[in-house]
N, C-alpha and C. Protein backbone atom coordinates (compact mmCIF):
# COMPACT_ATOMS: atom_id res chain seq x y z
N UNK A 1 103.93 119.17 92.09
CA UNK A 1 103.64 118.03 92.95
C UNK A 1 103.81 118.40 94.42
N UNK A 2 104.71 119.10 94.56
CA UNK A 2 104.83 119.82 95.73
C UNK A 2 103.91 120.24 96.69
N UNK A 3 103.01 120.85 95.92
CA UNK A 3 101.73 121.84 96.26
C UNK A 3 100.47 120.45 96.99
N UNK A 4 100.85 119.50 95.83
CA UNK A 4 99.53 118.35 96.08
C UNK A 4 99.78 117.81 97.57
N UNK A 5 101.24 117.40 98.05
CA UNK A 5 101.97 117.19 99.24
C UNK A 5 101.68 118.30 100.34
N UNK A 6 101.72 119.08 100.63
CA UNK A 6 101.95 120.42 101.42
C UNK A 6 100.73 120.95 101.69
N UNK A 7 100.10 120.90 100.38
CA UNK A 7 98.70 121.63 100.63
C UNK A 7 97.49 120.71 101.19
N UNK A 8 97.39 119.32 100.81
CA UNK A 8 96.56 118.41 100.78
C UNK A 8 95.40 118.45 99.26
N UNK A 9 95.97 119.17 98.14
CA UNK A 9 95.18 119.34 97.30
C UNK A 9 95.16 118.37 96.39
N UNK A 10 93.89 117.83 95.22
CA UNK A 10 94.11 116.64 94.66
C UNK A 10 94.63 117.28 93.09
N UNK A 11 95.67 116.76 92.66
CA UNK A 11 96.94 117.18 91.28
C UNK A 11 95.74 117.63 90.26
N UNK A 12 94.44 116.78 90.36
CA UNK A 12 93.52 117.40 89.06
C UNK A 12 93.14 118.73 89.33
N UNK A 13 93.21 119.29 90.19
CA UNK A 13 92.82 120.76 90.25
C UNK A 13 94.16 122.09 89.72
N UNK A 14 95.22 121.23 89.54
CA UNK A 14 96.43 121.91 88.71
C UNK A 14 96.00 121.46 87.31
N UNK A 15 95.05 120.72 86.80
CA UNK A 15 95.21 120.67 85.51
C UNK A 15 95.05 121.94 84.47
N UNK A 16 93.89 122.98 85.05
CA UNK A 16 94.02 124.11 83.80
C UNK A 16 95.56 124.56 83.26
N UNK A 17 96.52 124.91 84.18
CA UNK A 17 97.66 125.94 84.79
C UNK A 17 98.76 124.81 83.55
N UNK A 18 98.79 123.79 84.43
CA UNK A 18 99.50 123.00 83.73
C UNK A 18 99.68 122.39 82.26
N UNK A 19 98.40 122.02 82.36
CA UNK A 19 98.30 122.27 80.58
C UNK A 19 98.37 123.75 79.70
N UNK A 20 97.90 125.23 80.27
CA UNK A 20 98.48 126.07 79.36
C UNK A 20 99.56 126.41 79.17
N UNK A 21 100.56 125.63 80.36
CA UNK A 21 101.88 125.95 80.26
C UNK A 21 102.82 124.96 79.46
N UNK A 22 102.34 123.66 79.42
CA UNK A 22 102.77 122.23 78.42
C UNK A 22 102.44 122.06 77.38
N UNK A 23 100.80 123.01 77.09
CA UNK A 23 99.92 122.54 76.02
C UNK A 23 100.07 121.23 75.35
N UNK A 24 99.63 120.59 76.65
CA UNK A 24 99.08 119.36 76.39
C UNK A 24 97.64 119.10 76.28
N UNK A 25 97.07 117.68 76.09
CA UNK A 25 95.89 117.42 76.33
C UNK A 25 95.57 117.59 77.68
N UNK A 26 94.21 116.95 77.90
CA UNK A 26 93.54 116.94 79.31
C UNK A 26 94.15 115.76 80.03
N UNK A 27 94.23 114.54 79.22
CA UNK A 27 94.11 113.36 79.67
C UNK A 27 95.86 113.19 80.10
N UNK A 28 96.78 113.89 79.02
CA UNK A 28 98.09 113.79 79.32
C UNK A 28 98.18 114.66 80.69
N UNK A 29 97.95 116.07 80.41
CA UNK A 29 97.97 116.19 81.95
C UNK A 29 97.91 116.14 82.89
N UNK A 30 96.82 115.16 83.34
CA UNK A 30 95.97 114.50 84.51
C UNK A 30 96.93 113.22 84.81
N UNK A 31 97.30 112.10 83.60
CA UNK A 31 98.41 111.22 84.07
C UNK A 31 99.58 111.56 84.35
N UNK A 32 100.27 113.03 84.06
CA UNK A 32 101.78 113.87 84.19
C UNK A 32 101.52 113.76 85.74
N UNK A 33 100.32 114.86 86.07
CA UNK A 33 100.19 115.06 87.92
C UNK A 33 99.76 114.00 88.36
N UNK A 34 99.56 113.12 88.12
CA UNK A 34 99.05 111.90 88.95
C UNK A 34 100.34 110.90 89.29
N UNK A 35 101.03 111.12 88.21
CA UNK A 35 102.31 110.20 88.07
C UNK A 35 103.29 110.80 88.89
N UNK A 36 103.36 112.41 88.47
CA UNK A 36 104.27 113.31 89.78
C UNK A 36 103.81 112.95 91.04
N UNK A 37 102.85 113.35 91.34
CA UNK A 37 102.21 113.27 92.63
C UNK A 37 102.97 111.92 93.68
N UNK A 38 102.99 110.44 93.10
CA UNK A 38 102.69 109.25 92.95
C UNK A 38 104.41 109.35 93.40
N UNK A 39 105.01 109.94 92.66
CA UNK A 39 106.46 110.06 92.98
C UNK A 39 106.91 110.14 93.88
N UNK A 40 106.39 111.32 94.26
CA UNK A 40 106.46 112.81 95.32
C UNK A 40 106.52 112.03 96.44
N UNK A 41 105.15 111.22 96.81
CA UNK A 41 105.05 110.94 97.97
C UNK A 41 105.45 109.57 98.17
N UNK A 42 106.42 108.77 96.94
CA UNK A 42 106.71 107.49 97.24
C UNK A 42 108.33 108.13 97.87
N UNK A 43 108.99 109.10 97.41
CA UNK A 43 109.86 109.67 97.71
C UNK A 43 109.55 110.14 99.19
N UNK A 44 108.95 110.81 99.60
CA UNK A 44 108.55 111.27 100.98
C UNK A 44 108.84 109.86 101.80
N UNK A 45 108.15 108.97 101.71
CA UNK A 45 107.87 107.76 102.13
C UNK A 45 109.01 106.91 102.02
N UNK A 46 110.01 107.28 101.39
CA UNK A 46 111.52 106.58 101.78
C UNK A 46 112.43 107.51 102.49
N UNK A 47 112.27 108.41 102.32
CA UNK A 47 113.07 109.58 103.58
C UNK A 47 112.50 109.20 104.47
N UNK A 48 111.37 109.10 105.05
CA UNK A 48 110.73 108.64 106.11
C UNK A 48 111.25 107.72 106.87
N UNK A 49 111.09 106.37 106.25
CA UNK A 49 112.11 104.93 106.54
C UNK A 49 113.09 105.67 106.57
N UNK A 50 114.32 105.80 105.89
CA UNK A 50 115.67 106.52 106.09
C UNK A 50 115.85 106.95 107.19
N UNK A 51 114.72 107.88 107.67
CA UNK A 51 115.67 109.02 109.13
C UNK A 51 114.52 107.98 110.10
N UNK A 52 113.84 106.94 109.82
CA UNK A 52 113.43 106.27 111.13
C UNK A 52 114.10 105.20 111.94
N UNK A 53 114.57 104.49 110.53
CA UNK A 53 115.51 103.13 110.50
C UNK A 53 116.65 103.47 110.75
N UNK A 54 116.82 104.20 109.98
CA UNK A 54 118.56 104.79 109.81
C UNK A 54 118.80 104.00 108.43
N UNK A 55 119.93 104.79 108.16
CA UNK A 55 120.07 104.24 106.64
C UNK A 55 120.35 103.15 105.90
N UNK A 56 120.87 102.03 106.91
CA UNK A 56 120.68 100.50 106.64
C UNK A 56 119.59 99.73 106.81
N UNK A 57 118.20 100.93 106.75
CA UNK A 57 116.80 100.53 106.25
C UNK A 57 116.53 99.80 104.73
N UNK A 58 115.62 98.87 104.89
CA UNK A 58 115.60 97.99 103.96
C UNK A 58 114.45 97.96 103.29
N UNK A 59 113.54 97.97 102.05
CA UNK A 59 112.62 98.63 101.50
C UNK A 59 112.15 97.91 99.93
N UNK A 60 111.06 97.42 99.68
CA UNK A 60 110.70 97.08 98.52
C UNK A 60 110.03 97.90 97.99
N UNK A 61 110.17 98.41 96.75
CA UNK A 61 109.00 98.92 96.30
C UNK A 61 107.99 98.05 95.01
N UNK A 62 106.90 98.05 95.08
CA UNK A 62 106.40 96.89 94.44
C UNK A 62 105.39 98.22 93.73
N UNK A 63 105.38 97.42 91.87
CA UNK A 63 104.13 97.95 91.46
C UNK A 63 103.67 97.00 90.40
N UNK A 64 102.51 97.40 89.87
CA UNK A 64 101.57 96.66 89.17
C UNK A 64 101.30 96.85 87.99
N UNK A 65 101.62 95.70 86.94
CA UNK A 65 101.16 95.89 85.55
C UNK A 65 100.40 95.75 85.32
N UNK A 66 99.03 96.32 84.79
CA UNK A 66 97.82 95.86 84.19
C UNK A 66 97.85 96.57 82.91
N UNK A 67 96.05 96.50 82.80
CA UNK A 67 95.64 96.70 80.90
C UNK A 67 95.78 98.33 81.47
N UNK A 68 95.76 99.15 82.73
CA UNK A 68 96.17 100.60 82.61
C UNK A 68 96.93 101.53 82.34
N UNK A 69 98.00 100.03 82.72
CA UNK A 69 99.39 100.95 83.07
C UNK A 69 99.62 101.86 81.52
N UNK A 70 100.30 102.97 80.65
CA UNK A 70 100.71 103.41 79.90
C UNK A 70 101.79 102.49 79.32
N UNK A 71 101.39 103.11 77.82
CA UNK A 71 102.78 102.71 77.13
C UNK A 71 104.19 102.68 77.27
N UNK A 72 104.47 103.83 77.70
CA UNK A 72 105.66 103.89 78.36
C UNK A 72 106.16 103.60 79.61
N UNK A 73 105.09 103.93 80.38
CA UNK A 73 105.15 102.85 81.86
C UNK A 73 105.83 101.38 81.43
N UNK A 74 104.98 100.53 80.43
CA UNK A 74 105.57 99.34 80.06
C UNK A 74 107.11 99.15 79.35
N UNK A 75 107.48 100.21 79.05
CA UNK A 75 108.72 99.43 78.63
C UNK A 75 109.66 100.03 79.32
């Protein structure tokens, strides 16, 4: 996820690498880096606030259930 951050590259272009190393599917792999990715930079994005605000910065994070979200996302 690192790489997707730093480099400006989009996570589906790690999919070959990543899946011969997980041997996973296509589709699992593509939601693994999408979900890392998604992390990565929600994490970036509270260090951010942190060293802007200072650390009695205050912060929601909001997300969305639909018919997409994964199974495990839901519970």
């Amino acid at each position: 996820a690192s790489h997707v951050m730093l480099r400006g590259r989009h996570p589906y272009e790690f999919v070959p690498e990543i899946r011969k190393k997980q041997k996973q599917t296509v589709a699992n792999t593509k939601s693994l880096l999408i979900t890392e990715a998604a992390r990565v930079q929600t994490e970036a994005q509270k260090l951010h606030y942190l060293e802007t605000i200072g650390k009695d910065a205050e912060y929601e994070f909001v997300a969305k259930r639909d018919e997409k979200t994964s199974k495990i996302c839901r519970h």
